[in-house]
Protein backbone atom coordinates (compact mmCIF):
# COMPACT_ATOMS: atom_id res chain seq x y z
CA UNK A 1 -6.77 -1.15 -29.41
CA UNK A 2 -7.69 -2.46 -25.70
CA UNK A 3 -9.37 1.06 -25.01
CA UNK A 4 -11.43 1.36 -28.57
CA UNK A 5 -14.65 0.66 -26.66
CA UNK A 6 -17.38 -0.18 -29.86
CA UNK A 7 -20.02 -2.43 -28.28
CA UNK A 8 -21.88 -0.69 -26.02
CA UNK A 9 -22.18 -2.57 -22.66
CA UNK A 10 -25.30 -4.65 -20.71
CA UNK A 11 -27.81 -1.71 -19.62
CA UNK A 12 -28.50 -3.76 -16.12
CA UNK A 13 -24.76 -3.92 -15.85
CA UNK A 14 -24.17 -0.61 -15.64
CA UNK A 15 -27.05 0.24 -13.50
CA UNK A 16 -26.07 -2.76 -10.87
CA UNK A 17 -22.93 -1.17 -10.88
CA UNK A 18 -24.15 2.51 -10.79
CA UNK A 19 -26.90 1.98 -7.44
CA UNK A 20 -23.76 0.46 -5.74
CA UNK A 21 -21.51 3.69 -6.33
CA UNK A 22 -24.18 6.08 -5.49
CA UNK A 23 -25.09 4.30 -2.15
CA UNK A 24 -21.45 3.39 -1.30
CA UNK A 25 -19.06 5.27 1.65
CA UNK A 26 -16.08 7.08 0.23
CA UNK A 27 -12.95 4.64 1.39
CA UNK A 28 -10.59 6.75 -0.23
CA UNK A 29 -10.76 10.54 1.22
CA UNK A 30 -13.40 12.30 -0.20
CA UNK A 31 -13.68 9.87 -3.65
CA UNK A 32 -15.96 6.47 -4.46
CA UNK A 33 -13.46 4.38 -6.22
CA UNK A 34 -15.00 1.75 -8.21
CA UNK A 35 -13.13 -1.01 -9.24
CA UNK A 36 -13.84 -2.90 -12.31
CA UNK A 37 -11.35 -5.68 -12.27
CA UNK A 38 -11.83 -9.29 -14.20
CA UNK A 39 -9.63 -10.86 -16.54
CA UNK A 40 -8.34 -9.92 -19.87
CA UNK A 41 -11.38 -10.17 -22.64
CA UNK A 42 -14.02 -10.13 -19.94
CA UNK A 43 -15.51 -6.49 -20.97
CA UNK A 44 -13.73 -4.61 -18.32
CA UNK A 45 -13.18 -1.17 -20.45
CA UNK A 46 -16.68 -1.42 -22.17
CA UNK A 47 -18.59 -1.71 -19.29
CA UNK A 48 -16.00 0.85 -17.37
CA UNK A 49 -17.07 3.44 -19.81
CA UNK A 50 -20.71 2.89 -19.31
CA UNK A 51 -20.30 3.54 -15.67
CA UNK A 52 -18.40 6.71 -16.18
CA UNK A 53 -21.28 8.27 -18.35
CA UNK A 54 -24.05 7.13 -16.16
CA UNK A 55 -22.29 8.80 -13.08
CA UNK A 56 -21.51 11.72 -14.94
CA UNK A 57 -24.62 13.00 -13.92
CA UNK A 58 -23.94 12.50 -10.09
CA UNK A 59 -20.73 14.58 -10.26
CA UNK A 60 -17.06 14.46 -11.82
CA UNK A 61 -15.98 11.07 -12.51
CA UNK A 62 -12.70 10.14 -13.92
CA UNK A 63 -11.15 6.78 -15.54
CA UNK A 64 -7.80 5.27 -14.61
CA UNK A 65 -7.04 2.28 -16.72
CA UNK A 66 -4.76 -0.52 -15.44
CA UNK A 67 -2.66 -0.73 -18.83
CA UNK A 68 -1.41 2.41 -18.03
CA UNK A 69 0.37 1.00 -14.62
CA UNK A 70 1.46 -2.46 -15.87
CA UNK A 71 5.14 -2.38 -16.24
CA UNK A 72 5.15 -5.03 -19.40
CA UNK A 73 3.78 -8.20 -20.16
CA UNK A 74 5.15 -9.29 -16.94
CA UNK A 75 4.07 -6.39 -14.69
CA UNK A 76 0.84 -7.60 -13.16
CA UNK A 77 1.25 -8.55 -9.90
CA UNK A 78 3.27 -5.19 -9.75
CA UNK A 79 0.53 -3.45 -10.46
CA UNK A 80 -1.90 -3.20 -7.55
CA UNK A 81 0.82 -1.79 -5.39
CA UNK A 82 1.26 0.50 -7.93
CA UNK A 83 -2.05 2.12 -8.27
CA UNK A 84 -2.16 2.06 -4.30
CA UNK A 85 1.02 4.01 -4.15
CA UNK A 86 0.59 6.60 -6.73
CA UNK A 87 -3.05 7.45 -7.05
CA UNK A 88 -5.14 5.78 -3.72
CA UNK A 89 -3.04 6.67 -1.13
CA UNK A 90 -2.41 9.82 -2.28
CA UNK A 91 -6.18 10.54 -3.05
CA UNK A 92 -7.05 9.32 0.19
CA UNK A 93 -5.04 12.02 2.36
CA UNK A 94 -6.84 14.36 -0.01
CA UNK A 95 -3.43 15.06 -1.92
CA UNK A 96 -3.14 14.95 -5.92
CA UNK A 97 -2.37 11.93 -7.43
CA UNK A 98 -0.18 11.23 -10.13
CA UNK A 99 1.05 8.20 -11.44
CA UNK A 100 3.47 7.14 -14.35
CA UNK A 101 1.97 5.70 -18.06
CA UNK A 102 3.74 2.61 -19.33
CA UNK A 103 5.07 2.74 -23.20
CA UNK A 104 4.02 -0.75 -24.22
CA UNK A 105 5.53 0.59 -27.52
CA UNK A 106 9.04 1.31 -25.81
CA UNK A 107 8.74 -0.81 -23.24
CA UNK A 108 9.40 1.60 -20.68
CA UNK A 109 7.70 4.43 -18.28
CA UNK A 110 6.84 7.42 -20.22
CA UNK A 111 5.43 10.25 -18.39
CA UNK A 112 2.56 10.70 -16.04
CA UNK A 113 -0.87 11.58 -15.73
CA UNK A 114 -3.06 12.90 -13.50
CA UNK A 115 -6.26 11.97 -11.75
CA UNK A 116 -8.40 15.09 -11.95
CA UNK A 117 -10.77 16.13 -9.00
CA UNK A 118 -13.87 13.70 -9.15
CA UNK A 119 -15.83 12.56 -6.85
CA UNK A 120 -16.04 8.88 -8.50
CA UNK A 121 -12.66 7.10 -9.90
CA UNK A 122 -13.15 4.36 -11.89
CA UNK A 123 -10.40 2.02 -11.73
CA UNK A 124 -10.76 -0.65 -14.76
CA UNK A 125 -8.40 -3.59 -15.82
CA UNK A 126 -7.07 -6.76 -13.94
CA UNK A 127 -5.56 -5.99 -10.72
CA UNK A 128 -8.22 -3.11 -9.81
CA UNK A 129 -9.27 -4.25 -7.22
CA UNK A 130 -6.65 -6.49 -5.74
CA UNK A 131 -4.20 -7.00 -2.64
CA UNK A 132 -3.32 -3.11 -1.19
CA UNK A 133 -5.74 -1.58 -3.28
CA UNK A 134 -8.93 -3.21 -2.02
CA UNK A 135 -9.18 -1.36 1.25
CA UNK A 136 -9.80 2.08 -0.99
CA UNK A 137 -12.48 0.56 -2.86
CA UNK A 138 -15.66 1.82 -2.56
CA UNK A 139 -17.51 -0.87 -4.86
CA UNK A 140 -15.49 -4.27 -6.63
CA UNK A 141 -16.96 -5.76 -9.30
CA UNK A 142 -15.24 -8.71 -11.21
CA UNK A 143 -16.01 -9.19 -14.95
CA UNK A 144 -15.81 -12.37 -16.33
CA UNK A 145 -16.67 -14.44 -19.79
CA UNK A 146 -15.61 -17.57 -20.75
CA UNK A 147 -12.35 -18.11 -21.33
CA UNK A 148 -12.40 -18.96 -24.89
CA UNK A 149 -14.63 -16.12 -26.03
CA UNK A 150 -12.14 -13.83 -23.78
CA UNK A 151 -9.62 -14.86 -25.77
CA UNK A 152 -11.05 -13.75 -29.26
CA UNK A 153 -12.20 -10.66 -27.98
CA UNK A 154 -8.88 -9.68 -26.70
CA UNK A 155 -6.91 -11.06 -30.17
CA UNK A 156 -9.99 -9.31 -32.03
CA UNK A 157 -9.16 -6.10 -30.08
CA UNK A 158 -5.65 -5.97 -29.99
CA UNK A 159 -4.52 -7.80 -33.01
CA UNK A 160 -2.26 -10.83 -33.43
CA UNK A 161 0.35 -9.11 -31.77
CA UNK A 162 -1.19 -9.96 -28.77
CA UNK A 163 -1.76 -13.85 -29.68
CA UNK A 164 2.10 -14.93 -28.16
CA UNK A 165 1.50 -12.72 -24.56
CA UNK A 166 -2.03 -14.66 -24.11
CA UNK A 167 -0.74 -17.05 -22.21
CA UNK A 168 1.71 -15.56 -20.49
CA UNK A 169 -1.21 -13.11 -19.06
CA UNK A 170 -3.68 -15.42 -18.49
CA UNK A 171 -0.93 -17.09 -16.08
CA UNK A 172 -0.64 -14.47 -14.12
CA UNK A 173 -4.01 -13.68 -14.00
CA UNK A 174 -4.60 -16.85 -12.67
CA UNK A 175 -2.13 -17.20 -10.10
CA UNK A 176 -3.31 -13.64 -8.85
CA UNK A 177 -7.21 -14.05 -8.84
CA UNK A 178 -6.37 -17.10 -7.15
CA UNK A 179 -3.70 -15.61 -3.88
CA UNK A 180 -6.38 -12.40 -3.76
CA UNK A 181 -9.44 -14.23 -4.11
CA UNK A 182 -10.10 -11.82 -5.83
CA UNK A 183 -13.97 -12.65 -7.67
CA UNK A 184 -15.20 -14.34 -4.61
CA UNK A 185 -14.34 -11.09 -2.08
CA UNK A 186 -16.04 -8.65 -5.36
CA UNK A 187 -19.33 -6.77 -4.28
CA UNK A 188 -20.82 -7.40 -7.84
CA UNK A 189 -19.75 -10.46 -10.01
CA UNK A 190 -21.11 -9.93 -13.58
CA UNK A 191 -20.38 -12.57 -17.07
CA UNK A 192 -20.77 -10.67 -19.97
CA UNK A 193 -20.56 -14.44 -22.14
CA UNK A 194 -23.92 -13.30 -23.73
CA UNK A 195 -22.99 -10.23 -24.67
């Protein structure tokens, strides 16, 4: 499954990515959102989770995951208004923040979860760190691999099931990486192809 994180990720990743959250300005109230956006394949979630232990140490950090937000295999340019809505504007008025989980089973919203009190939100999955929900980010960082390695990692990962959306992802990847810009605007561009 997309969130079954088994290789463990770069150790100068996560520390390029860890000096930049500790010496960043909270742009979201009170909380350093890091954003860990790239395409799909790219070693968004591994390297997300290596982040979130290595902070763990500088105070609560919690983990939103984009696949949560994306209303279906058609749902991603949805999606960074989304998170901005529901969890970064409400975070940064200092409010709770709640937003709704997508069933990718039943194809439909299916309750809500949410963020705890942290003082570091890591935001991982394509679209983190794009359009409205830039502005709350404290630190960007675009993952990236090539493209044919991202695709067996993501078929590895998520089964064949996931082999007919490919495409259909990758497209809109594409066309919103592209409208954002979003790699070239990233504080921290990192290709985890050797991995």
């Amino acid at each position: 499954m997309w969130d079954d994180v088994t290789t463990p990720p770069r150790e100068e990743h996560v520390a390029a990515v860890v000096s930049l959250a500790l010496g960043a300005q909270p742009r979201c109230g009170d909380v350093v959102v890091v954003a860990v956006d790239g395409p799909s394949g790219a070693g968004k979630t591994t390297l997300a989770r290596g982040v979130e232990l290595a902070l763990a140490s500088a105070g609560p950090v919690a983990v939103l995951h984009m696949d949560h937000l994306y209303p279906g295999w058609d749902g991603l340019a949805q999606a960074p208004g989304l998170l901005t809505r529901q969890v970064l504007e409400p975070l940064s008025r200092g409010e709770h923040a709640e937003y709704r989980l997508w069933s990718w089973v039943r194809d439909r919203w299916a309750g809500t979860q949410g963020v705890p009190p942290c003082r570091f939100l890591v935001v991982e999955g394509c679209g983190a760190s794009a359009g409205p929900a830039r502005p709350y980010a404290a630190v960007t960082v675009f993952v990236d691999a090539d493209v044919n390695l991202r695709r067996r990692r993501g078929i590895a990962r998520d089964g064949d099931a996931y082999g007919p959306h490919w495409q259909r992802w990758a497209d809109q990847e594409a066309i919103l990486f592209a409208a954002d810009s979003t790699r070239g605007l990233a504080d921290l561009v990192i290709d985890t192809s050797t991995l």
